[in-house]
PDB file of N, CA and C in Angstrom:
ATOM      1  N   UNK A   1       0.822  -1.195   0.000  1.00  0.00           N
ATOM      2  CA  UNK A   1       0.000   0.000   0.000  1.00  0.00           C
ATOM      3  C   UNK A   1       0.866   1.259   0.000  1.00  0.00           C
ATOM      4  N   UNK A   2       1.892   1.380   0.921  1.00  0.00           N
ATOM      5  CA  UNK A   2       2.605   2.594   1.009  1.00  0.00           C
ATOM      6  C   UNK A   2       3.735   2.426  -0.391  1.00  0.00           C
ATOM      7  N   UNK A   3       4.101   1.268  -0.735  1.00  0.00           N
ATOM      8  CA  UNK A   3       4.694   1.633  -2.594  1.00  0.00           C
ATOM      9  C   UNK A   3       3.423   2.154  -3.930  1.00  0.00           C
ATOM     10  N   UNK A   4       2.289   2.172  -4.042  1.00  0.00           N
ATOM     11  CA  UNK A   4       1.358   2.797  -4.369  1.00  0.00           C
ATOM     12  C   UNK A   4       1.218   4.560  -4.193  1.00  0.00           C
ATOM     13  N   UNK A   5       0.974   5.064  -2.742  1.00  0.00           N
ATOM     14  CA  UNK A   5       1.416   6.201  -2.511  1.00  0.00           C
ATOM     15  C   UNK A   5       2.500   7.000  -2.971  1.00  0.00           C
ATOM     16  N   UNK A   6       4.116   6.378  -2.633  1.00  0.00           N
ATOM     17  CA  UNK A   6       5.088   6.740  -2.719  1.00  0.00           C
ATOM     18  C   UNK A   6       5.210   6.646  -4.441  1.00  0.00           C
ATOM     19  N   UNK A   7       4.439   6.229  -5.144  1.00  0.00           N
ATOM     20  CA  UNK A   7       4.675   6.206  -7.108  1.00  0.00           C
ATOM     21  C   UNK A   7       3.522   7.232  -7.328  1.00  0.00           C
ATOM     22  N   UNK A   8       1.890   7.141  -6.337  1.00  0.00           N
ATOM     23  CA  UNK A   8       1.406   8.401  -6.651  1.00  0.00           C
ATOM     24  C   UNK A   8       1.768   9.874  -6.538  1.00  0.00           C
ATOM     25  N   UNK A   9       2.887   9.897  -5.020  1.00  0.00           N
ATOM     26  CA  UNK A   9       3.176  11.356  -4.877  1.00  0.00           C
ATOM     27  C   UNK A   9       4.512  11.335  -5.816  1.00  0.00           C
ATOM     28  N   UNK A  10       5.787  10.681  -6.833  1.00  0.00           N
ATOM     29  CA  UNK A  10       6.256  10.915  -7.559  1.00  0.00           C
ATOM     30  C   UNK A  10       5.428  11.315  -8.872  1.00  0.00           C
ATOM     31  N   UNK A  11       4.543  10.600  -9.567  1.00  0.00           N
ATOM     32  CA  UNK A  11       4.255  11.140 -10.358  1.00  0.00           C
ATOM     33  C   UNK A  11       3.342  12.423 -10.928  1.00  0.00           C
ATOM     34  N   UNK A  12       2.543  12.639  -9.052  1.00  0.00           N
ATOM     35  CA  UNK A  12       2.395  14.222  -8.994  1.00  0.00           C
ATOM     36  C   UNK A  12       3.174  15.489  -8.945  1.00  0.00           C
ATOM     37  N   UNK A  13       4.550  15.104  -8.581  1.00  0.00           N
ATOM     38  CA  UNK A  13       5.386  16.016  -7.972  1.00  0.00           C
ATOM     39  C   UNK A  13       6.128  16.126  -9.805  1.00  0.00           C
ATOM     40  N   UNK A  14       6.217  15.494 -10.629  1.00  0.00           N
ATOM     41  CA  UNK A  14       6.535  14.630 -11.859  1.00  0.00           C
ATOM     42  C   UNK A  14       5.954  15.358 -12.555  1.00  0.00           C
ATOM     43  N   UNK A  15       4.469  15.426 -12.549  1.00  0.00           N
ATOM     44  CA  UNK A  15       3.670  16.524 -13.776  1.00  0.00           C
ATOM     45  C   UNK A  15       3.627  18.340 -12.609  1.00  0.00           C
ATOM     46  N   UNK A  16       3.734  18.258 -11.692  1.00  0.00           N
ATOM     47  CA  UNK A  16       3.602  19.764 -11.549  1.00  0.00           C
ATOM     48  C   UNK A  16       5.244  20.011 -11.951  1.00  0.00           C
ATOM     49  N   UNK A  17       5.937  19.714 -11.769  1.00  0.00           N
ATOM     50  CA  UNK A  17       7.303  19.917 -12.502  1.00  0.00           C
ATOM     51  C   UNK A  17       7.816  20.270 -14.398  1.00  0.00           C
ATOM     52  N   UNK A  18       6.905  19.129 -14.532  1.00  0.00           N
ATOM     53  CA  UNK A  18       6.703  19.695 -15.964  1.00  0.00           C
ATOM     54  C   UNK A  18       5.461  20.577 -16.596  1.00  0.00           C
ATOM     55  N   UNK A  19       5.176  20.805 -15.787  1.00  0.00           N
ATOM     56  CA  UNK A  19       3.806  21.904 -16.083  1.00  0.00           C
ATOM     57  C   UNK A  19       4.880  23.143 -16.096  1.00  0.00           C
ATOM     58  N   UNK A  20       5.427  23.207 -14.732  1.00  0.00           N
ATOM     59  CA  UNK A  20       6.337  24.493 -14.974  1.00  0.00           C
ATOM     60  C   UNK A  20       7.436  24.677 -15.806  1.00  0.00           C
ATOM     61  N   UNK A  21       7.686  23.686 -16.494  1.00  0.00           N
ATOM     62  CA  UNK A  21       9.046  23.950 -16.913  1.00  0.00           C
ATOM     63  C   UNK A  21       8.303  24.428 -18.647  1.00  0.00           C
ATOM     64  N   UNK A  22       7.170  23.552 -19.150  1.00  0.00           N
ATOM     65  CA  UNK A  22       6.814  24.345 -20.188  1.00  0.00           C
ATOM     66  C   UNK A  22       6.425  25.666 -20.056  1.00  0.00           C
ATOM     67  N   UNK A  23       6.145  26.047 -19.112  1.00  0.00           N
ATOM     68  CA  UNK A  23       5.520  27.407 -18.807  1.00  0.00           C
ATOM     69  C   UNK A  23       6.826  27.827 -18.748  1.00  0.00           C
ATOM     70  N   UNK A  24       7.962  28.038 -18.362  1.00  0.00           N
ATOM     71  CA  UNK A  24       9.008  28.766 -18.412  1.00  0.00           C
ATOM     72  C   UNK A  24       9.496  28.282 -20.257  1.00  0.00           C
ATOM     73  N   UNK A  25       9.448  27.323 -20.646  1.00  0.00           N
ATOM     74  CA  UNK A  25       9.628  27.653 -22.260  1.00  0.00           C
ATOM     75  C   UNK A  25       8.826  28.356 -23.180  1.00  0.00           C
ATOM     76  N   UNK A  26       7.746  28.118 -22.724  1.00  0.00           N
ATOM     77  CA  UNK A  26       6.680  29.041 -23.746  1.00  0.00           C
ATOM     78  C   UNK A  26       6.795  30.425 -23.290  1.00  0.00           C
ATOM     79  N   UNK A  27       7.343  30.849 -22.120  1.00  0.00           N
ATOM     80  CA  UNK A  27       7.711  32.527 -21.531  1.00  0.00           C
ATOM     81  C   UNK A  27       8.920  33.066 -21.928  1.00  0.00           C
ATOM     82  N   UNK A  28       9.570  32.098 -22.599  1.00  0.00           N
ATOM     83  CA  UNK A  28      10.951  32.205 -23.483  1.00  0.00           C
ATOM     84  C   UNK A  28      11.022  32.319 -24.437  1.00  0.00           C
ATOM     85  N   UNK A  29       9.541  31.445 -25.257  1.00  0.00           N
ATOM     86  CA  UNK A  29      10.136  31.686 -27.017  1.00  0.00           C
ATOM     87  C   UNK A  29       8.953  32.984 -27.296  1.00  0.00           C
ATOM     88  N   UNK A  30       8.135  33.503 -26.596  1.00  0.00           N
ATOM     89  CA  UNK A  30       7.917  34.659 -26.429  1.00  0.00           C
ATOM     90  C   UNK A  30       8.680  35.975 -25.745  1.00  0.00           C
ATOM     91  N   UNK A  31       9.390  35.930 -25.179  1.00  0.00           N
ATOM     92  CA  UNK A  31      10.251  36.757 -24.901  1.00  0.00           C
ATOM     93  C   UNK A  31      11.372  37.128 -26.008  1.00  0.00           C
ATOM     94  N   UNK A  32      11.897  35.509 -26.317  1.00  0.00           N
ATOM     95  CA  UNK A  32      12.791  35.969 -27.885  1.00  0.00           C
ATOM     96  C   UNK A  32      12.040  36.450 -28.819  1.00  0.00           C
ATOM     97  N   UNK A  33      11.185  36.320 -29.060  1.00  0.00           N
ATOM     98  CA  UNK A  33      10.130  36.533 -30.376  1.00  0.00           C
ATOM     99  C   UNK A  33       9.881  37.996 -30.011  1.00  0.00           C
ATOM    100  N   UNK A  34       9.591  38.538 -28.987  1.00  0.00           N
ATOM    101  CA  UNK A  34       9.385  40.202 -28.762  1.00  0.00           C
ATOM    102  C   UNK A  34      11.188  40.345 -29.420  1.00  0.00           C
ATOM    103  N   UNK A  35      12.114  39.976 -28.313  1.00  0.00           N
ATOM    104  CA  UNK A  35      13.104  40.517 -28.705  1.00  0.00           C
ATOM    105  C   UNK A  35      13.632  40.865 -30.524  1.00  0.00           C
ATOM    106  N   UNK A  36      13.258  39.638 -30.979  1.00  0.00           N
ATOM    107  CA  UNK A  36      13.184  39.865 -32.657  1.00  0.00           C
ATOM    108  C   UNK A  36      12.547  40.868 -32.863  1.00  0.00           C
ATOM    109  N   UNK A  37      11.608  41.035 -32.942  1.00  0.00           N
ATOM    110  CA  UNK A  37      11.128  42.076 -33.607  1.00  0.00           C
ATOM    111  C   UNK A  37      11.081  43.639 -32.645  1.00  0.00           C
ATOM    112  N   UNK A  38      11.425  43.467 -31.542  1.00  0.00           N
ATOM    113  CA  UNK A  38      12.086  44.875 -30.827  1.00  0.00           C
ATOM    114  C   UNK A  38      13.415  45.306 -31.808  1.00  0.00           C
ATOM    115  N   UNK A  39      14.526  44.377 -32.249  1.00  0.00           N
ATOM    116  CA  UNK A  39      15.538  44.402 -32.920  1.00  0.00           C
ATOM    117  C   UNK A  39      15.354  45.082 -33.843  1.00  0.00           C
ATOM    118  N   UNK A  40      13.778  44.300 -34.752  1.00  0.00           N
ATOM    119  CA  UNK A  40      13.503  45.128 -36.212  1.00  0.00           C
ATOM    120  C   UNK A  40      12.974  46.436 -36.060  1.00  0.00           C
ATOM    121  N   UNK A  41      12.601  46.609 -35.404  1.00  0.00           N
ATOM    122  CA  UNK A  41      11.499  47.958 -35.211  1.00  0.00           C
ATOM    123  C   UNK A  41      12.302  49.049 -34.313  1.00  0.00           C
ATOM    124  N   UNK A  42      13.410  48.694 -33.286  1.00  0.00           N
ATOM    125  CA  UNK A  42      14.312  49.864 -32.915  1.00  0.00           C
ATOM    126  C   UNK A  42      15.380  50.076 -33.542  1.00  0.00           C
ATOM    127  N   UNK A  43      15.686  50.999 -32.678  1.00  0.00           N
ATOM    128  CA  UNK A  43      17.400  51.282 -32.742  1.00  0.00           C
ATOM    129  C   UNK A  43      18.424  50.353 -32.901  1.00  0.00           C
ATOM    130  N   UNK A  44      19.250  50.642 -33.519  1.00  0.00           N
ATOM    131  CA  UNK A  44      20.044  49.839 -33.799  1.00  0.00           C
ATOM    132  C   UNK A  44      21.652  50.125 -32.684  1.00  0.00           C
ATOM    133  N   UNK A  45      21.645  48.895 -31.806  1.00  0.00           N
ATOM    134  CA  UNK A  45      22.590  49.348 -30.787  1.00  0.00           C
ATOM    135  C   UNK A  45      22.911  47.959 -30.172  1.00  0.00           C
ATOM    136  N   UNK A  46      24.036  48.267 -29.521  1.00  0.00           N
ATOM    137  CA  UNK A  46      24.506  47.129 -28.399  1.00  0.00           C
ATOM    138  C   UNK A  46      23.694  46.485 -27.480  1.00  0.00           C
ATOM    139  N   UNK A  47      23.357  46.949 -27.048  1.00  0.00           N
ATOM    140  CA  UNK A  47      22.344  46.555 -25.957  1.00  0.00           C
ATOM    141  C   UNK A  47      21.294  45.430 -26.536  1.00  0.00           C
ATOM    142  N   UNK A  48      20.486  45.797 -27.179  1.00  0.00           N
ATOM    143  CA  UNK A  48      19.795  45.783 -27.706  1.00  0.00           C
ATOM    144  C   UNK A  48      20.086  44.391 -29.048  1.00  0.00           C
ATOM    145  N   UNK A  49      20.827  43.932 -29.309  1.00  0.00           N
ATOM    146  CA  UNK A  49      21.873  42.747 -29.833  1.00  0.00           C
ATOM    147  C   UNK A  49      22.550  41.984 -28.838  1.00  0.00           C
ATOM    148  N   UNK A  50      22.943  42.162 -27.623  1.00  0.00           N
ATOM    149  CA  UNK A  50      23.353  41.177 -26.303  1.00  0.00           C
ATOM    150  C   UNK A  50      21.886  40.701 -25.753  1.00  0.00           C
ATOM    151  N   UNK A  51      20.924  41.242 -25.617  1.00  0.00           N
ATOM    152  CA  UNK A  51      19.643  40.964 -24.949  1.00  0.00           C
ATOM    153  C   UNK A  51      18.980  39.963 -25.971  1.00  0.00           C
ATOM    154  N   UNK A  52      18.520  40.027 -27.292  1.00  0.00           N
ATOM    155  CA  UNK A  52      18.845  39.202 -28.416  1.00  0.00           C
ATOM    156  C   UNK A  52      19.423  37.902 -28.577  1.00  0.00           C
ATOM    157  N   UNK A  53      20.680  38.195 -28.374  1.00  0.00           N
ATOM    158  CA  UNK A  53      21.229  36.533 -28.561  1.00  0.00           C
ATOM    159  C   UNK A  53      21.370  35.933 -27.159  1.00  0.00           C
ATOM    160  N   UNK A  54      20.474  36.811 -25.854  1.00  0.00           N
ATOM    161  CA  UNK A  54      20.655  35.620 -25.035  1.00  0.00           C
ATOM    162  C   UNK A  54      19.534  35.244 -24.922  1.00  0.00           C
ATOM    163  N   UNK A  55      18.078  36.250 -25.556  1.00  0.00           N
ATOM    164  CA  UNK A  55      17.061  35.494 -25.691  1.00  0.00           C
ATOM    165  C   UNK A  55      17.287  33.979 -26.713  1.00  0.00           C
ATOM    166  N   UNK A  56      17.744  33.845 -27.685  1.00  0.00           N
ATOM    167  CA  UNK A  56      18.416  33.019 -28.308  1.00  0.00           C
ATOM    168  C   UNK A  56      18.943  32.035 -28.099  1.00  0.00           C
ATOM    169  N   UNK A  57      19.808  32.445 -27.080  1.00  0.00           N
ATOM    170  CA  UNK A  57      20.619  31.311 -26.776  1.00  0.00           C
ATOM    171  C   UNK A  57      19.577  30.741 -25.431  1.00  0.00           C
ATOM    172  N   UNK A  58      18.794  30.968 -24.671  1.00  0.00           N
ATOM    173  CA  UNK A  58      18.459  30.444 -23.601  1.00  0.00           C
ATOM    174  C   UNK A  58      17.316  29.098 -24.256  1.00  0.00           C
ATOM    175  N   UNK A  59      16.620  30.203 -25.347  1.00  0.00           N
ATOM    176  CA  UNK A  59      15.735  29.074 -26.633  1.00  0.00           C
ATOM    177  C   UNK A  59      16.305  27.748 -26.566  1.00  0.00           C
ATOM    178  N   UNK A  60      17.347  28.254 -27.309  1.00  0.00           N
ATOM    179  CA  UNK A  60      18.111  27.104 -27.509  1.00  0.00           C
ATOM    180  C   UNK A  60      18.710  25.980 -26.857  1.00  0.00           C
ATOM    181  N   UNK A  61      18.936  26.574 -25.643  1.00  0.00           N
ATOM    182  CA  UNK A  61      19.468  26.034 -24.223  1.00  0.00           C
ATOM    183  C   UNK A  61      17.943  25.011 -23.782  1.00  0.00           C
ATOM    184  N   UNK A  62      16.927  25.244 -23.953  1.00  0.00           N
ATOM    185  CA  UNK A  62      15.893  24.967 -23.526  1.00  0.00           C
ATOM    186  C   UNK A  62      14.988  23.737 -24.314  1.00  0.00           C
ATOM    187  N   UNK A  63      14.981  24.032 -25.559  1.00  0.00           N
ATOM    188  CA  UNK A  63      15.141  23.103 -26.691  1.00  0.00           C
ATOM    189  C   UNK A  63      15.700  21.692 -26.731  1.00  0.00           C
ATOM    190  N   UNK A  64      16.864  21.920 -25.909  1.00  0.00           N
ATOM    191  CA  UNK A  64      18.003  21.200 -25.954  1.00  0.00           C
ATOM    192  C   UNK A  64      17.900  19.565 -24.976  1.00  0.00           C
ATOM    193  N   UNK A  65      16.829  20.802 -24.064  1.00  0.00           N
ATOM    194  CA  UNK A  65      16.515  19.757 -22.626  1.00  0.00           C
ATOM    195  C   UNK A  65      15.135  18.790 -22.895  1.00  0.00           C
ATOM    196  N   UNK A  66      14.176  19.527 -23.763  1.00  0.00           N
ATOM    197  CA  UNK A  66      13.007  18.625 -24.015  1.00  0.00           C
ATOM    198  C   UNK A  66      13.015  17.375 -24.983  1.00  0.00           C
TER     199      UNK A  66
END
């Protein structure tokens, strides 16, 4: 009875874990996706190209794990 429990509270602890972790990817490839087109539509500057490729790279970083 208590190995029943102990596989129900893993595989709850299991999906609220991945509930959040898509929610932090889908808050990412929207964040890069503003950043793209913040890129196209402003100034053209430093800043503004480092913020960019780390929206980018975190994508990617993230991608990597699913």
């Amino acid at each position: 009875m208590k190995g029943a429990s102990v596989q129900k509270d893993y595989i709850t602890e299991r999906l609220k874990f991945l509930t959040e972790f898509f929610k932090l990817c889908w808050l990412s490839v929207f964040a890069a996706g503003g950043g793209s087109v913040g890129l196209l539509l402003g100034p053209l500057d430093a800043v503004r190209y480092v913020l960019t490729s780390a929206g980018g790279i975190l994508t990617l970083a993230l991608l990597t794990l699913l």
